[in-house]
Protein backbone atom coordinates (compact mmCIF):
# COMPACT_ATOMS: atom_id res chain seq x y z
CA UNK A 1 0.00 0.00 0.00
CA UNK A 2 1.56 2.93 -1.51
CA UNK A 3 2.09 6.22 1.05
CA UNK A 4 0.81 10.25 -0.73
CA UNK A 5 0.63 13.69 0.06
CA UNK A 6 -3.38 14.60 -1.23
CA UNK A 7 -1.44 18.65 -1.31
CA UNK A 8 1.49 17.50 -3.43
CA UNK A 9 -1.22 15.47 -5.64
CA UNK A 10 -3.58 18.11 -5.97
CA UNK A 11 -0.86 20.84 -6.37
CA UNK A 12 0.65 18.60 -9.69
CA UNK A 13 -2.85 18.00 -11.10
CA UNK A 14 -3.55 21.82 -11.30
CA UNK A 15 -0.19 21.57 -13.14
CA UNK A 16 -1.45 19.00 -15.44
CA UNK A 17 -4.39 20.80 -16.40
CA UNK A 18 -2.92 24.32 -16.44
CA UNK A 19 -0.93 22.91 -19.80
CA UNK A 20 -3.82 21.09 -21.23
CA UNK A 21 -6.45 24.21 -20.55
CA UNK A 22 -5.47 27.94 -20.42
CA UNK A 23 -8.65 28.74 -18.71
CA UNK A 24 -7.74 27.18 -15.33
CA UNK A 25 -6.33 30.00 -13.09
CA UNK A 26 -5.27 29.55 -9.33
CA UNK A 27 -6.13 32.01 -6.46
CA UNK A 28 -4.14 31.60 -3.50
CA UNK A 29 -4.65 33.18 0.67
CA UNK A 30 -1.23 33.11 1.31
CA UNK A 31 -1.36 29.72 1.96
CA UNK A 32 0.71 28.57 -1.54
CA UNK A 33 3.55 27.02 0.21
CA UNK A 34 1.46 24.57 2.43
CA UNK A 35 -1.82 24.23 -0.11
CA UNK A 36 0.70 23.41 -2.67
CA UNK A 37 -0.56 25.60 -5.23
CA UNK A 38 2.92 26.95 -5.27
CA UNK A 39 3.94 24.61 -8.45
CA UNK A 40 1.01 26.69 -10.50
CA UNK A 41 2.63 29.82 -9.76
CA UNK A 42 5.62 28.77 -10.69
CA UNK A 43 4.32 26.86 -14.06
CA UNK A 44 2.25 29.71 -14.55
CA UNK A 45 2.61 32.90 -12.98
CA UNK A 46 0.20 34.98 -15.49
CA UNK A 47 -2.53 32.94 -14.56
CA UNK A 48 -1.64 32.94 -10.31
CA UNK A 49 -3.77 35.46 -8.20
CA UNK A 50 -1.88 35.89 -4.78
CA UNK A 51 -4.79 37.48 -2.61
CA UNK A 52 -3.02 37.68 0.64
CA UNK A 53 -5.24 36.80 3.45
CA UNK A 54 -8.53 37.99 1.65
CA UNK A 55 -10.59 35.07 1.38
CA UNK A 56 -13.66 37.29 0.83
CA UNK A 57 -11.85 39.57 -1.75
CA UNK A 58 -10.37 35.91 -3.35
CA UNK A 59 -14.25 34.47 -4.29
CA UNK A 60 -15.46 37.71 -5.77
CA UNK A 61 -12.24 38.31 -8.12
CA UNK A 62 -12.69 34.15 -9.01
CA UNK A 63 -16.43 34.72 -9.52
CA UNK A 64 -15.49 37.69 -11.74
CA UNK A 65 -12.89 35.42 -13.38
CA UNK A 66 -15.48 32.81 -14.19
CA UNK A 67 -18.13 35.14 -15.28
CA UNK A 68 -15.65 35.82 -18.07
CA UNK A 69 -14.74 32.06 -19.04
CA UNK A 70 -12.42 31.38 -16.91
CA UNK A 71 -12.12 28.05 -14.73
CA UNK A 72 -10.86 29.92 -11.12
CA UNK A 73 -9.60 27.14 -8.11
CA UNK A 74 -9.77 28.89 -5.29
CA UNK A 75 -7.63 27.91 -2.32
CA UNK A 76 -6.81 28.25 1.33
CA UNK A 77 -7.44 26.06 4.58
CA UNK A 78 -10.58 24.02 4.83
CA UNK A 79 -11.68 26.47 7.84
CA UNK A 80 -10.80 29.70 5.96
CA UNK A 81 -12.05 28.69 2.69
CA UNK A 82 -15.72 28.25 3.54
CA UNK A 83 -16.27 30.09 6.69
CA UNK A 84 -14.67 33.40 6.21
CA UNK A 85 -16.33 33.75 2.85
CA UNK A 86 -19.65 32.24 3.05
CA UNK A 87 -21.80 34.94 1.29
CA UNK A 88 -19.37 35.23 -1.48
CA UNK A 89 -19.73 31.98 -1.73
CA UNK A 90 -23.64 31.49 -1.48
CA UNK A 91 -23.81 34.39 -4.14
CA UNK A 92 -21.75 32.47 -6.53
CA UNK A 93 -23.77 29.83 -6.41
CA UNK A 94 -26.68 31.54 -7.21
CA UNK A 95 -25.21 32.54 -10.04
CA UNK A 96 -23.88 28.84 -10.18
CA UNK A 97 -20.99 29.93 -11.16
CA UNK A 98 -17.32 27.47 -12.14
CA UNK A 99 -15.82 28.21 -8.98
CA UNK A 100 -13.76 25.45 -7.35
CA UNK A 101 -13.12 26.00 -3.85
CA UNK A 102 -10.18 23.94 -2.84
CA UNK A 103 -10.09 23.68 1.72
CA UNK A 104 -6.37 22.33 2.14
CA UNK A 105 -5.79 20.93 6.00
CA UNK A 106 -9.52 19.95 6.37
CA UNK A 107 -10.58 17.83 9.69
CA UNK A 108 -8.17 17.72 12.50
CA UNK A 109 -5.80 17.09 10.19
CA UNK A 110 -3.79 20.61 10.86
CA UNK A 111 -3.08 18.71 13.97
CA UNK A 112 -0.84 21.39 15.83
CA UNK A 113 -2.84 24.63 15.24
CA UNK A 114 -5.82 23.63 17.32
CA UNK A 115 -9.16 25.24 16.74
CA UNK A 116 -9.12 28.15 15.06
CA UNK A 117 -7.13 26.00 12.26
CA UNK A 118 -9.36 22.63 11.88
CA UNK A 119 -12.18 22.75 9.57
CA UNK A 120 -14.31 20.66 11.09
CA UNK A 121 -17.90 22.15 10.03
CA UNK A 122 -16.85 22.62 6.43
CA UNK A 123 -18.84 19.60 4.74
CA UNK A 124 -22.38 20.89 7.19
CA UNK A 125 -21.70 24.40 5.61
CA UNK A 126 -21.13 23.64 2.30
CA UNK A 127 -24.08 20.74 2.04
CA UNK A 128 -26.43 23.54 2.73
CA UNK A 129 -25.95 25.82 -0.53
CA UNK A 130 -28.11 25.20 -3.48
CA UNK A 131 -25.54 24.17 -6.58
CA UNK A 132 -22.59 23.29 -4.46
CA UNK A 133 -20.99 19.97 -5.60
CA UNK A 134 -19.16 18.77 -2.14
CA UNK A 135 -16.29 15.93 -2.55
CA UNK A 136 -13.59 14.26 -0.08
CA UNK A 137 -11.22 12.01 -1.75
CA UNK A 138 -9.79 8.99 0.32
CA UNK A 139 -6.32 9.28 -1.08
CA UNK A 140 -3.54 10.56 -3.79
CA UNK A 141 -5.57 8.69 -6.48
CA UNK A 142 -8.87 10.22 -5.89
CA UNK A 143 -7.26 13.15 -5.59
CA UNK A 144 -6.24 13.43 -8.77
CA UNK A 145 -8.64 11.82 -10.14
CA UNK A 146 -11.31 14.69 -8.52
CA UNK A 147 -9.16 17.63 -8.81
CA UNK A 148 -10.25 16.55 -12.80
CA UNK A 149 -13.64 15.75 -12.50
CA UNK A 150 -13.94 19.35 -10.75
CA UNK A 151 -12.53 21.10 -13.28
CA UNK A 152 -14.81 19.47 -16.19
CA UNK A 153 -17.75 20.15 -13.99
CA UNK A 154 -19.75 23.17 -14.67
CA UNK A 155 -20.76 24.41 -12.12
CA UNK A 156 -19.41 25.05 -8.12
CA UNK A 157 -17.69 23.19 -6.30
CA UNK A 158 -16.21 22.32 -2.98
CA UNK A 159 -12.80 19.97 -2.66
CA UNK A 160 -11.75 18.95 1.12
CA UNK A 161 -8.16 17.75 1.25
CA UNK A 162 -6.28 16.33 4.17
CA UNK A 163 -2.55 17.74 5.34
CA UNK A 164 -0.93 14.57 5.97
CA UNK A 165 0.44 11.83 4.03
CA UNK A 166 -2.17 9.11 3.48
CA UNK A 167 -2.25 5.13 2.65
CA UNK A 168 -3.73 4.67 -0.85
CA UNK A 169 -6.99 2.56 -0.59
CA UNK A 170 -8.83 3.38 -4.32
CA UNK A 171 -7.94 1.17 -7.27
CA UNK A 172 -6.18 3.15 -9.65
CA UNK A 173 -8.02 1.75 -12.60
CA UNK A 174 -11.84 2.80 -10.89
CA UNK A 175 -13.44 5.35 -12.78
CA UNK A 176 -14.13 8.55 -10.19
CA UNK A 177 -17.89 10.01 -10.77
CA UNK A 178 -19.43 12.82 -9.04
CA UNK A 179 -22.47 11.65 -7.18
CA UNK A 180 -21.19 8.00 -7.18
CA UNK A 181 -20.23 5.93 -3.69
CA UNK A 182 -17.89 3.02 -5.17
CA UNK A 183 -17.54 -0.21 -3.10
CA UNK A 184 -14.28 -0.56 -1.28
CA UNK A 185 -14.75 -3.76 0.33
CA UNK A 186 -17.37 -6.27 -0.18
CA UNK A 187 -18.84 -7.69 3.05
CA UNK A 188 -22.74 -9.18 4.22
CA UNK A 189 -22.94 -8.04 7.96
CA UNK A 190 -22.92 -4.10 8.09
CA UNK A 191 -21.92 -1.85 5.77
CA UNK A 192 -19.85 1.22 6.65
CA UNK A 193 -20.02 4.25 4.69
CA UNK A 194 -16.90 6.72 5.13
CA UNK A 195 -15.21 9.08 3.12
CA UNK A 196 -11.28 10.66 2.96
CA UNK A 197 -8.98 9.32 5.70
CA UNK A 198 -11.39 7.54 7.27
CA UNK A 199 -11.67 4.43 4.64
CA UNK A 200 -8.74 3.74 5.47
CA UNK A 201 -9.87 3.00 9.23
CA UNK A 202 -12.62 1.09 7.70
CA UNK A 203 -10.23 -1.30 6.42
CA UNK A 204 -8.46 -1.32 9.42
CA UNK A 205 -11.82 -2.48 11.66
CA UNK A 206 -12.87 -4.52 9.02
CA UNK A 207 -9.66 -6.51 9.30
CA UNK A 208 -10.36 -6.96 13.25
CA UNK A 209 -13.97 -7.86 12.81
CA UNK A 210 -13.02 -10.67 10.06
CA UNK A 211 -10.88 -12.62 12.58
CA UNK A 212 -14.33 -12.43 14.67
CA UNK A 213 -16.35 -13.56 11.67
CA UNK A 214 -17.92 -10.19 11.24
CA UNK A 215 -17.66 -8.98 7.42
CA UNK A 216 -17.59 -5.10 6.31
CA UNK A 217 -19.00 -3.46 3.38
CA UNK A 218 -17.42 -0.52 2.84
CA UNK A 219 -18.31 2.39 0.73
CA UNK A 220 -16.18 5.44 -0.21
CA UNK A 221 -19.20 7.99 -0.30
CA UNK A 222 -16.43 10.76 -1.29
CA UNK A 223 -19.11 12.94 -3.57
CA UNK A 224 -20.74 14.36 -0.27
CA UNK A 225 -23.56 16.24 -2.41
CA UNK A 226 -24.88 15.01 -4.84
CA UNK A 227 -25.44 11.45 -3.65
CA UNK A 228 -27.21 8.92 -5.41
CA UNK A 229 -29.81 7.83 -2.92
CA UNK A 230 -30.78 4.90 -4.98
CA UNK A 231 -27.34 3.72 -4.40
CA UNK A 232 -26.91 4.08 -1.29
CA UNK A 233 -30.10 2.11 -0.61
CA UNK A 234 -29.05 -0.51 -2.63
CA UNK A 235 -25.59 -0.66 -0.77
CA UNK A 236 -27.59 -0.47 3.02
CA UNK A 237 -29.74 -3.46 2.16
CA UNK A 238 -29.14 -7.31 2.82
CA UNK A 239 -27.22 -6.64 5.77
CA UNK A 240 -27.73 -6.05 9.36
CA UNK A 241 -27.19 -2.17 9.40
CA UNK A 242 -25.15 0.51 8.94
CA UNK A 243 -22.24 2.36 10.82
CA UNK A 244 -20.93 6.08 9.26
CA UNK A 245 -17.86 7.03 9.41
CA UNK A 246 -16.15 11.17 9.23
CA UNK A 247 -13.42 13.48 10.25
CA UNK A 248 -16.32 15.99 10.91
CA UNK A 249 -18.82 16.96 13.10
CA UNK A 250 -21.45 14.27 13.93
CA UNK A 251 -23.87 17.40 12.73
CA UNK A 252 -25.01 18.40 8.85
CA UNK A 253 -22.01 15.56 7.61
CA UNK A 254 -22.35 12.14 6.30
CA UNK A 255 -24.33 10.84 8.83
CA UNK A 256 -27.06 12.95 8.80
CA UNK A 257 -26.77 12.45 4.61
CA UNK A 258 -27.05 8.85 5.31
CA UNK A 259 -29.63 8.96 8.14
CA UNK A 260 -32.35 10.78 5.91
CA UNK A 261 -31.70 8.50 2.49
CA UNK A 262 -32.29 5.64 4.98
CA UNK A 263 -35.29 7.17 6.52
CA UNK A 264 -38.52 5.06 7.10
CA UNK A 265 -36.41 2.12 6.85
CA UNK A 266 -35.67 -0.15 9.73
CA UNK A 267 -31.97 -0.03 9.32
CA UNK A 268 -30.12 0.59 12.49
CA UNK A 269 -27.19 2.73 12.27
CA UNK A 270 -24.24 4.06 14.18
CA UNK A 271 -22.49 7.35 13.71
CA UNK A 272 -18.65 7.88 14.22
CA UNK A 273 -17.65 11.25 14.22
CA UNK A 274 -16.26 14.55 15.67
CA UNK A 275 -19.00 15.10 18.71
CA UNK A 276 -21.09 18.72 18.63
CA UNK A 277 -17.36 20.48 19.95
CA UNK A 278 -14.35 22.52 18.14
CA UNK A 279 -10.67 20.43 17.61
CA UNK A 280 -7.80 21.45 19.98
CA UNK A 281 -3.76 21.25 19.29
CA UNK A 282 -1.64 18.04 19.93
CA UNK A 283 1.45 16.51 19.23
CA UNK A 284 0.43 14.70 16.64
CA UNK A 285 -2.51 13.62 13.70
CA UNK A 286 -3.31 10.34 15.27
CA UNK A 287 -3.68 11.57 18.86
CA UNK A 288 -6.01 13.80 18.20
CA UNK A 289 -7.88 11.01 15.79
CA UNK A 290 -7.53 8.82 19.08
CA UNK A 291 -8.61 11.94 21.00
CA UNK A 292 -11.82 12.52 19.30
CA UNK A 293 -12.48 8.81 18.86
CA UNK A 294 -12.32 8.21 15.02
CA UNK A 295 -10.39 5.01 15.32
CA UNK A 296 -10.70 1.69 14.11
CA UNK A 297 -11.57 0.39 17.10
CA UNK A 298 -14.35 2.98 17.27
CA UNK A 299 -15.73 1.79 14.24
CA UNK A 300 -15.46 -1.90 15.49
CA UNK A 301 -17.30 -0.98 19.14
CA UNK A 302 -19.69 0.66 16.68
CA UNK A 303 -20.28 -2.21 14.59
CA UNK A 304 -20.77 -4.32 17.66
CA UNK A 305 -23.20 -2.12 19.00
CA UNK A 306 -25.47 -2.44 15.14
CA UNK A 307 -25.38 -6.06 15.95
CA UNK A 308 -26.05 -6.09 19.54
């Protein structure tokens, strides 16, 4: 299992399609170095907006800049990126307007900056506007594959992407979709949908819960909105119920997504996730995870508690 930075992947893609379409432009909040948007500015400095710390100021000029033909990423942390400009965005996607809004460090994954620095909320906020496409890749390979897919899609769109290096857990030959959850694992007991960091955690549980006899399903619900309800109906049935799984608050995220596709069922589910509270500093990523309880064994006390 291969080891990738999601920045470094995302900030090469934009590369990529720089040189195979001059409409794609980069705007940047001062956050090039770490958001890795850095290797656009350097492959294209004409086409590189550096904003400063003007996250407001940065969706207007990239609505402006789409309005005209243009394909405009916009970038900064997860937490800057949607909450300091919220009615710039909302406006734009009125207008629905090709704006990609790129949130670098999402979750806890800006492990050492506490809460003013984790964008925790970001999915809940951005599920909420009218328009908004809303996507969290797993790894380096959805990552590229959906830094594409957003820039072929008309329309806005929202792109979480973790800090830290991650496992690869997508099969490079998949085709990536908006709207589609893709099976990760097959199992018959419970299936457990998750999205970005937290497949991999999946995996890990479901490895646990095999030696026990238990079998995962999981799917990689990484297109947050739109989901395909049918879908995800098809992929909660024949089994014994369902467990969620998200680096974000229990509120407005997957689980609530989940919860009300699955409504008037009987299904039973479980929700793992970031409680109704803000992240704090630590020394590292997977204290905090451990912290905040979005472990595998989490997910396995969850599944336990589906099947009674």
């Amino acid at each position: 299992m291969g080891m990738q930075n999601c920045r470094t992947v995302y900030g090469e893609t934009l590369v990529e399609l720089g040189k195979e379409n001059e409409r794609i432009v980069v705007l940047e909040a001062d956050l090039g170095k770490t958001t890795m948007t850095k290797f656009f500015e350097k492959e294209f400095p004409g086409r590189f907006f550096e904003m400063g710390i003007g996250e407001q100021n940065m969706i207007s000029t990239a609505a402006g800049l789409a309005l005209s033909g243009k394909i405009a990423f916009a970038n900064s942390f997860a937490v800057f990126a949607t909450g300091r400009p919220y009615d710039q965005i909302r406006v734009s996607c009125i207008g629905e307007l090709n704006v990609k809004i790129v949130g670098s460090s999402c979750g806890l994954s800006d492990f050492g900056d506490g809460a003013t620095h984790q964008g925790i909320e970001d999915v809940a906020i951005m599920r909420a506007l009218p328009n908004m496409t809303v996507l969290s890749p797993a790894d380096g390979i959805e990552t590229r594959k959906m830094t594409r897919a957003a820039a072929e899609h008309e329309g806005p769109v929202y792109m979480r992407i973790l800090r830290n290096d991650v496992p690869d857990v997508t099969d490079e030959k998949q085709e990536f979709k908006i709207g589609k959850p893709s099976m990760i694992r097959e199992g018959s007991d419970i299936t457990v949908f998750a999205h970005g960091y937290m497949i991999y955690k999946a995996l890990k549980a479901a490895e646990t819960l095999e030696k026990e006899g238990v079998s995962l399903r999981i799917v990689n619900v990484s297109t947050l909105k739109p989901i395909d309800e049918k879908e995800i109906k098809k992929l909660a049935s024949g089994v014994k119920g369902v467990v969620t799984v998200e680096e974000h608050t229990i509120i407005g995220g997957l689980a609530s997504a989940i919860a009300f596709i699955l409504r008037g069922t009987a299904t039973p589910i479980e929700a793992v996730a970031v409680q109704d509270c803000f992240g704090q500093s630590a020394l590292n990523y997977e204290q905090l995870l451990e912290h905040y309880g979005l472990t595998d064994t989490a997910i396995v006390k969850a599944v336990k508690k589906v099947l009674g």
